[in-house]
Protein backbone atom coordinates (compact mmCIF):
# COMPACT_ATOMS: atom_id res chain seq x y z
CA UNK A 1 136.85 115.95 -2.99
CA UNK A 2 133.63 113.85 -2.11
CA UNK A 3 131.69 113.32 -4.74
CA UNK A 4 128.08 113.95 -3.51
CA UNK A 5 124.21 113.90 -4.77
CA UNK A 6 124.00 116.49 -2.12
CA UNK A 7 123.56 120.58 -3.56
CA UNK A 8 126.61 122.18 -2.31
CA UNK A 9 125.40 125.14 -2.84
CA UNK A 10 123.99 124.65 0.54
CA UNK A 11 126.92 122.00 1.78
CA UNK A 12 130.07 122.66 1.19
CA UNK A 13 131.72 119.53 2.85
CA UNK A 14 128.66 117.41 3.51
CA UNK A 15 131.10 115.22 5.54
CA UNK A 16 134.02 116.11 8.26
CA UNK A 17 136.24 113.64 8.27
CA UNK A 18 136.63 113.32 12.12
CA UNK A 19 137.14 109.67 13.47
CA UNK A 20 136.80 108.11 16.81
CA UNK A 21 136.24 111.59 18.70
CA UNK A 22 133.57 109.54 20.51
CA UNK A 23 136.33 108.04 23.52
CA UNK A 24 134.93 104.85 22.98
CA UNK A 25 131.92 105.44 24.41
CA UNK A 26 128.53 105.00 22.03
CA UNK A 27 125.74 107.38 23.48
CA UNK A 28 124.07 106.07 26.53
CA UNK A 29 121.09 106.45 28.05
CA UNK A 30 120.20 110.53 29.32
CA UNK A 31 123.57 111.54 27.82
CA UNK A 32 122.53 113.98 25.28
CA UNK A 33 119.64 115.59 27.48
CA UNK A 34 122.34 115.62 30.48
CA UNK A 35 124.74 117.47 28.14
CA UNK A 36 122.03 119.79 26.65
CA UNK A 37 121.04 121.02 30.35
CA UNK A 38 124.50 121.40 31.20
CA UNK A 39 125.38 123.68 28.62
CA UNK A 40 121.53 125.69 29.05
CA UNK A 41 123.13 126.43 32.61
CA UNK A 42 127.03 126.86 31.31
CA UNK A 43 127.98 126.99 28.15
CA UNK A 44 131.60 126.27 29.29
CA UNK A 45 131.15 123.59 31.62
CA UNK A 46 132.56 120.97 28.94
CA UNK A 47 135.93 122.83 29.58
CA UNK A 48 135.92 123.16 33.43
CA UNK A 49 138.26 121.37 35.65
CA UNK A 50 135.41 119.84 37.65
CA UNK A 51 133.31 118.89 35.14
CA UNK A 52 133.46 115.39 35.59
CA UNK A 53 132.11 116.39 39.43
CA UNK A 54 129.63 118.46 37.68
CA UNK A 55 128.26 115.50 35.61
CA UNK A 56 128.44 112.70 37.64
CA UNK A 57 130.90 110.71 34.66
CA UNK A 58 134.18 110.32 34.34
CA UNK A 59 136.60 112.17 32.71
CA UNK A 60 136.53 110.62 29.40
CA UNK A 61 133.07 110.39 29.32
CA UNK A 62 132.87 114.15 29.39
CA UNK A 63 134.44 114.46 26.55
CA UNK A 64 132.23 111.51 24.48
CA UNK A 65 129.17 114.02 25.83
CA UNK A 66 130.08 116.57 24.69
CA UNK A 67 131.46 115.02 20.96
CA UNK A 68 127.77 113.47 21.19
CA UNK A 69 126.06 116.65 21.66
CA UNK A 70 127.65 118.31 18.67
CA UNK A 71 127.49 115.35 16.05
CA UNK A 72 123.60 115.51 17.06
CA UNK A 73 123.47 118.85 16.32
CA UNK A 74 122.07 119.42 19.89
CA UNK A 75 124.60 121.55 20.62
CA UNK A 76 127.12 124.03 18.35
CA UNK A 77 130.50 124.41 18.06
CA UNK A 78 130.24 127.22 20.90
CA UNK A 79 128.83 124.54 23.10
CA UNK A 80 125.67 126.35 22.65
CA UNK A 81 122.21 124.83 22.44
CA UNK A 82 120.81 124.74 19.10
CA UNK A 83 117.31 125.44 17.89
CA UNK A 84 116.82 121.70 17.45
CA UNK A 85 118.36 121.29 20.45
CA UNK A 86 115.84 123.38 22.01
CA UNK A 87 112.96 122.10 19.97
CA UNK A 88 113.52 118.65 21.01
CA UNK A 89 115.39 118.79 24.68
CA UNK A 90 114.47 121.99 25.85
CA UNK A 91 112.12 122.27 29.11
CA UNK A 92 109.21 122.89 26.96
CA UNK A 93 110.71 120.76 24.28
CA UNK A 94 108.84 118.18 21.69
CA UNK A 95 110.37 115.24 23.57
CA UNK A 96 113.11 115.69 26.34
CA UNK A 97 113.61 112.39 27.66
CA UNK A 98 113.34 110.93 24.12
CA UNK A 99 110.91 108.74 25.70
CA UNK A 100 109.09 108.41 21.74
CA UNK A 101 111.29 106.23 20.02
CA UNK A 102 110.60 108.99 16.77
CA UNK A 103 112.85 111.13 18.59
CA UNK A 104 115.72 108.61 18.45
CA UNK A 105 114.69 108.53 14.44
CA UNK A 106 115.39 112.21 14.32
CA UNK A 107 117.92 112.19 16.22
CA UNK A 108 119.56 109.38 13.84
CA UNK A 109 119.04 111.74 10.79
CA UNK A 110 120.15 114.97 12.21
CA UNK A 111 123.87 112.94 13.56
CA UNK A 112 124.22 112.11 9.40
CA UNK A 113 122.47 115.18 7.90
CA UNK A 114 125.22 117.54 6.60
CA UNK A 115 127.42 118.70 8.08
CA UNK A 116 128.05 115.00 9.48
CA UNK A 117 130.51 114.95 12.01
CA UNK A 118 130.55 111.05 12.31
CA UNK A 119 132.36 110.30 8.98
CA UNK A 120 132.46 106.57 9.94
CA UNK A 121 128.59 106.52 10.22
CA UNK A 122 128.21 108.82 7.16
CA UNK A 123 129.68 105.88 5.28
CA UNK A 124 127.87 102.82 6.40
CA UNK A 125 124.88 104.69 5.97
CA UNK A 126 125.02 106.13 3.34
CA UNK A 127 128.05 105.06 0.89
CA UNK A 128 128.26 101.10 1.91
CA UNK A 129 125.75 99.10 -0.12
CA UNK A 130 126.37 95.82 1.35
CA UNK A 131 122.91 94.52 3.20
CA UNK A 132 125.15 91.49 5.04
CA UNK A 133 128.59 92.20 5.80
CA UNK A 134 131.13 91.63 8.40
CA UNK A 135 133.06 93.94 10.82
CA UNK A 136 136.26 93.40 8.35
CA UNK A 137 134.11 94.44 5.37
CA UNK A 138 133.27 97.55 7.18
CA UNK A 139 136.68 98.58 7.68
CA UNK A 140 138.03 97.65 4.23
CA UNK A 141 135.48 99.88 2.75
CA UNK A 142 136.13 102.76 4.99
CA UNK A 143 139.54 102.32 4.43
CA UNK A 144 138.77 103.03 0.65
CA UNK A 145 136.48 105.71 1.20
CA UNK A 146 139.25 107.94 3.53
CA UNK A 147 141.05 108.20 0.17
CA UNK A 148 138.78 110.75 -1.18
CA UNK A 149 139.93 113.16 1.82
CA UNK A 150 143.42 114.67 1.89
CA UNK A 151 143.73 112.87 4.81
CA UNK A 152 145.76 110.28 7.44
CA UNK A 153 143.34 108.34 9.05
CA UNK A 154 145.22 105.93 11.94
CA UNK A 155 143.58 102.59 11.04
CA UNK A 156 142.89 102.09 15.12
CA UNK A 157 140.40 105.12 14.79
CA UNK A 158 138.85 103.47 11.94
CA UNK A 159 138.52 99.88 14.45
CA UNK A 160 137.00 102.23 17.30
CA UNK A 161 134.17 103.90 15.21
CA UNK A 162 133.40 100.40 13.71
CA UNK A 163 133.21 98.73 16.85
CA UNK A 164 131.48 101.57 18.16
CA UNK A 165 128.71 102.11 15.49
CA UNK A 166 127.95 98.66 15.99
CA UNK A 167 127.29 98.36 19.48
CA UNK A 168 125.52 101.49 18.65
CA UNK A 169 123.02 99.75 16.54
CA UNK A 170 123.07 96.23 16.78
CA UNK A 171 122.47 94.47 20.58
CA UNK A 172 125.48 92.68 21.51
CA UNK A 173 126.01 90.10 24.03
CA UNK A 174 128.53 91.27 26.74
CA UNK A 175 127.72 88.16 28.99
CA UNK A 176 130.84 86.62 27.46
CA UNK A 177 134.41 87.18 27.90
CA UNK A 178 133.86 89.26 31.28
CA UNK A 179 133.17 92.24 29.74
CA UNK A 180 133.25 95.69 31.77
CA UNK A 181 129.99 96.35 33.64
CA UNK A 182 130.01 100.14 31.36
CA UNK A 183 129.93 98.14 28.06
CA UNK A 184 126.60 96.04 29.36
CA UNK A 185 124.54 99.18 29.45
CA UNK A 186 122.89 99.13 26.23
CA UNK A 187 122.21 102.57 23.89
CA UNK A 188 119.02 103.70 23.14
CA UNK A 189 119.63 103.60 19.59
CA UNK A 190 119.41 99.82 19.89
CA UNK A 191 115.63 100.09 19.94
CA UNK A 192 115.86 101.17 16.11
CA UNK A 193 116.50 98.32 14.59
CA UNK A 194 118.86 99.12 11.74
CA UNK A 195 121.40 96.42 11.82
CA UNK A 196 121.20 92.90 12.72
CA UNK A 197 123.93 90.85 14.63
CA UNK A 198 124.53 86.95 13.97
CA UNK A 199 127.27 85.49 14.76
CA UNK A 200 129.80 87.18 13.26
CA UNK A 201 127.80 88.96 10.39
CA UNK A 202 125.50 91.60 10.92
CA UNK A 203 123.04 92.60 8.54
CA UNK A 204 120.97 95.77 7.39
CA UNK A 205 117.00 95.91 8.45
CA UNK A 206 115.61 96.91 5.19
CA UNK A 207 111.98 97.81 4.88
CA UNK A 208 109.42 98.62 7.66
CA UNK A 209 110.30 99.73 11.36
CA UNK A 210 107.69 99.39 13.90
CA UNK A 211 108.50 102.61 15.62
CA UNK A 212 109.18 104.74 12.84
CA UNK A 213 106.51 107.14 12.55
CA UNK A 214 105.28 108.25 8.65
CA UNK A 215 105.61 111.57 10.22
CA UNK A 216 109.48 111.56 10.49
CA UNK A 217 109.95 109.79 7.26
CA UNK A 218 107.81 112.34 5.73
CA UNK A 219 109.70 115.51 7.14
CA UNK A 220 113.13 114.59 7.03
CA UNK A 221 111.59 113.55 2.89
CA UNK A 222 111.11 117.12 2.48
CA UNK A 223 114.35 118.44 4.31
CA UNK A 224 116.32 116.21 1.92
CA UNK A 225 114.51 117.94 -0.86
CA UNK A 226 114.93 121.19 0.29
CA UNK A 227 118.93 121.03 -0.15
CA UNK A 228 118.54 118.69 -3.39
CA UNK A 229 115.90 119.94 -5.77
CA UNK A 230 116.45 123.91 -5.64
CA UNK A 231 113.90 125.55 -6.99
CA UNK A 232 111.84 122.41 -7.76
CA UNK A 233 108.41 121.13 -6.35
CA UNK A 234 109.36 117.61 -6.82
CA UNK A 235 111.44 114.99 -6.08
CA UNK A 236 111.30 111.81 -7.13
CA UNK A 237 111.07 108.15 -5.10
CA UNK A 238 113.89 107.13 -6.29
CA UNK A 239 115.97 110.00 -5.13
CA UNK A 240 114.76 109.51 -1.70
CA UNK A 241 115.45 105.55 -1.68
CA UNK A 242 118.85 105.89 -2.99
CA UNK A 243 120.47 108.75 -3.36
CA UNK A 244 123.80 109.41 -0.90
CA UNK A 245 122.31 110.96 2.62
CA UNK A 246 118.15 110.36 1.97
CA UNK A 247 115.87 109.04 4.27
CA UNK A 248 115.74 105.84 2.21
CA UNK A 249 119.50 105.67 3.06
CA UNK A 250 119.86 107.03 6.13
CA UNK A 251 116.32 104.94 7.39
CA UNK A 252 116.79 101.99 5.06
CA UNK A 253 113.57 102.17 3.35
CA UNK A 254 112.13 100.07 0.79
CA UNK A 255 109.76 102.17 -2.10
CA UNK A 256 106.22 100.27 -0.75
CA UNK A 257 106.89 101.93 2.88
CA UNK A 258 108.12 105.22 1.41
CA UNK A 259 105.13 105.54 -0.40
CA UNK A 260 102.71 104.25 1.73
CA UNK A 261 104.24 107.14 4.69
CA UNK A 262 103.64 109.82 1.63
CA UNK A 263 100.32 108.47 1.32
CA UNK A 264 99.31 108.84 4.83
CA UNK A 265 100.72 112.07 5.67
CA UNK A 266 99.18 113.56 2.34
CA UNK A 267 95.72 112.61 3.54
CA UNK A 268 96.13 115.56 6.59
CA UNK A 269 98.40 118.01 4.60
CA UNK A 270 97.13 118.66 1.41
CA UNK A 271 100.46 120.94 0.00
CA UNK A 272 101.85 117.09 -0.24
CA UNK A 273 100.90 114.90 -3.42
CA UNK A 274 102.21 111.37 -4.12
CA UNK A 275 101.84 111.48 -8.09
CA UNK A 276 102.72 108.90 -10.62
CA UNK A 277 102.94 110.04 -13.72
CA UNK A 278 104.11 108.01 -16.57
CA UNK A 279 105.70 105.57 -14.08
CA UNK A 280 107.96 107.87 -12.55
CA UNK A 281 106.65 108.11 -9.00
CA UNK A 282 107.17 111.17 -7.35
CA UNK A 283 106.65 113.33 -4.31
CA UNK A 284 104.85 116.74 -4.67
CA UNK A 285 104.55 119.91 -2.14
CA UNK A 286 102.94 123.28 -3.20
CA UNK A 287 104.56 124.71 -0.09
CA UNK A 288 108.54 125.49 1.00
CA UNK A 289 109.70 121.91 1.98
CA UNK A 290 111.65 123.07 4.70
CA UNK A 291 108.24 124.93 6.00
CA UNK A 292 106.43 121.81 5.78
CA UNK A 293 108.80 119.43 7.63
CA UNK A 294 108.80 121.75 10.37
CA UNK A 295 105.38 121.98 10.31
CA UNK A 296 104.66 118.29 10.21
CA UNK A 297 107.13 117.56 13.18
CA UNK A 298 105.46 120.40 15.36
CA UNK A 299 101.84 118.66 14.58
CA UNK A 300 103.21 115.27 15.52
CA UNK A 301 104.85 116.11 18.68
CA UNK A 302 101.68 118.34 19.71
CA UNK A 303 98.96 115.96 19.04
């Protein structure tokens, strides 16, 4: 069993250990809102001979849709839109061509909130503390961390989610080697930030992003403290920066830019309090957290 900061009282298997379900293919541009229509109009078009017709890919690709769909949480395991899915993508959604690079942000969290169905990304996230590393530390780690499930993991799945969570996140240069004309199209998720590539290290952005609103740090802050702290009104900084699956993990935060998003949020929403007390630095909320971060997403999408 994983061991876990996470309640499981809410998660019982914060992770599936599902590996390179992806075809190969990282999400590209208008995938996920070209999946989410298709499924508004036909839930079973994923599983129709003529899908590929239907879509305008090819046949693997179909299949990388539709695994994208679901480890976004777009979708459900009945190929069925989702209320986030709807929030977000829908025709009267928050942001449906994800043209706000916050939506990618969200989108990042929700594809490792539990249950993540991207094991590979779960752990580089989230379990791998390395900020510089190569592509072999990656996969020695992972290798590791696959012993915790009852599980036989073929080491070329491992390769393809490594290889594929990088071109994910860092920008690669394709210009070499003749690449394929598919693997030159760049993924959205590249305008992030998170990792670094040079040479042949890459390295973790740690500290502020440019596009990432206080907004989204804030809500998914209070999401993460809905399934951590019970009962509890408060959770504290360093929970958020470091525990397994926080935004401080999951965003790569540093405490100064955690605290400063807190700070700004706070001064429109008064149920949320940055307090210090004694030294130990926490974050506050009179309200359900899970009502608030809902509440704070709506107010930023609808201003």
């Amino acid at each position: 069993m994983i061991q876990t900061t996470l309640n499981l009282k809410y998660f019982e298997n914060p992770v599936n250990p599902v590996f390179a379900n992806h075809e190969t293919f990282h999400p590209r541009f208008g995938w996920l809102k070209k999946g989410f229509d298709a499924v508004n109009r036909n839930p079973g078009i994923f599983l129709q001979d003529d899908a590929p017709v239907r879509l305008g890919v090819g046949k693997n690709m179909v299949r990388a849709i539709r695994y994208w769909c679901s480890a976004f949480k777009i979708i459900d395991k009945n190929n069925l839109p989702t209320s986030f899915g709807d929030k977000l993508l829908g025709n009267n959604g928050w942001d449906p061509y994800l043209e706000d690079p916050a939506s990618l942000w969200l989108l990042h969290w929700y594809l490792l909130k539990p249950t993540c169905e991207a094991a590979a990304w779960y752990y580089i996230f989230n379990i791998f503390r390395d900020l510089e590393f190569t592509k072999e530390d990656i996969l020695a780690g992972l290798k590791d961390y696959i012993g915790n499930f009852n599980k036989t993991i073929a080491e070329s799945s491992f390769i393809k989610d490594v290889n594929c969570i990088l071109r994910m996140y860092a920008a690669q240069d394709f210009s070499r080697n003749n690449a394929p004309i598919e693997d030159s199209i760049d993924c959205p998720f590249n305008e992030l930030g998170l990792i670094r590539h040079f040479g042949k290290n890459y390295q973790f952005k740690i500290g502020a992003k440019v596009n990432l609103p206080a907004q989204i740090i804030v809500a998914t802050c209070l999401e993460y403290a809905s399934w951590v702290s019970q009962d509890s009104k408060t959770i504290t900084i360093r929970r958020l920066l470091y525990d397994e699956g926080s935004p401080g993990m999951v965003f790569k935060l540093t405490e100064n830019i955690l605290c400063a998003a807190i700070e700004t949020v706070a001064k429109e929403f008064e149920p949320i309090i940055l307090s210090d007390t004694a030294g130990l630095i926490q974050l506050s909320f009179t309200d359900e957290p899970e009502t608030l971060s809902e509440v704070i997403l709506g107010q930023y999408y609808n201003s």
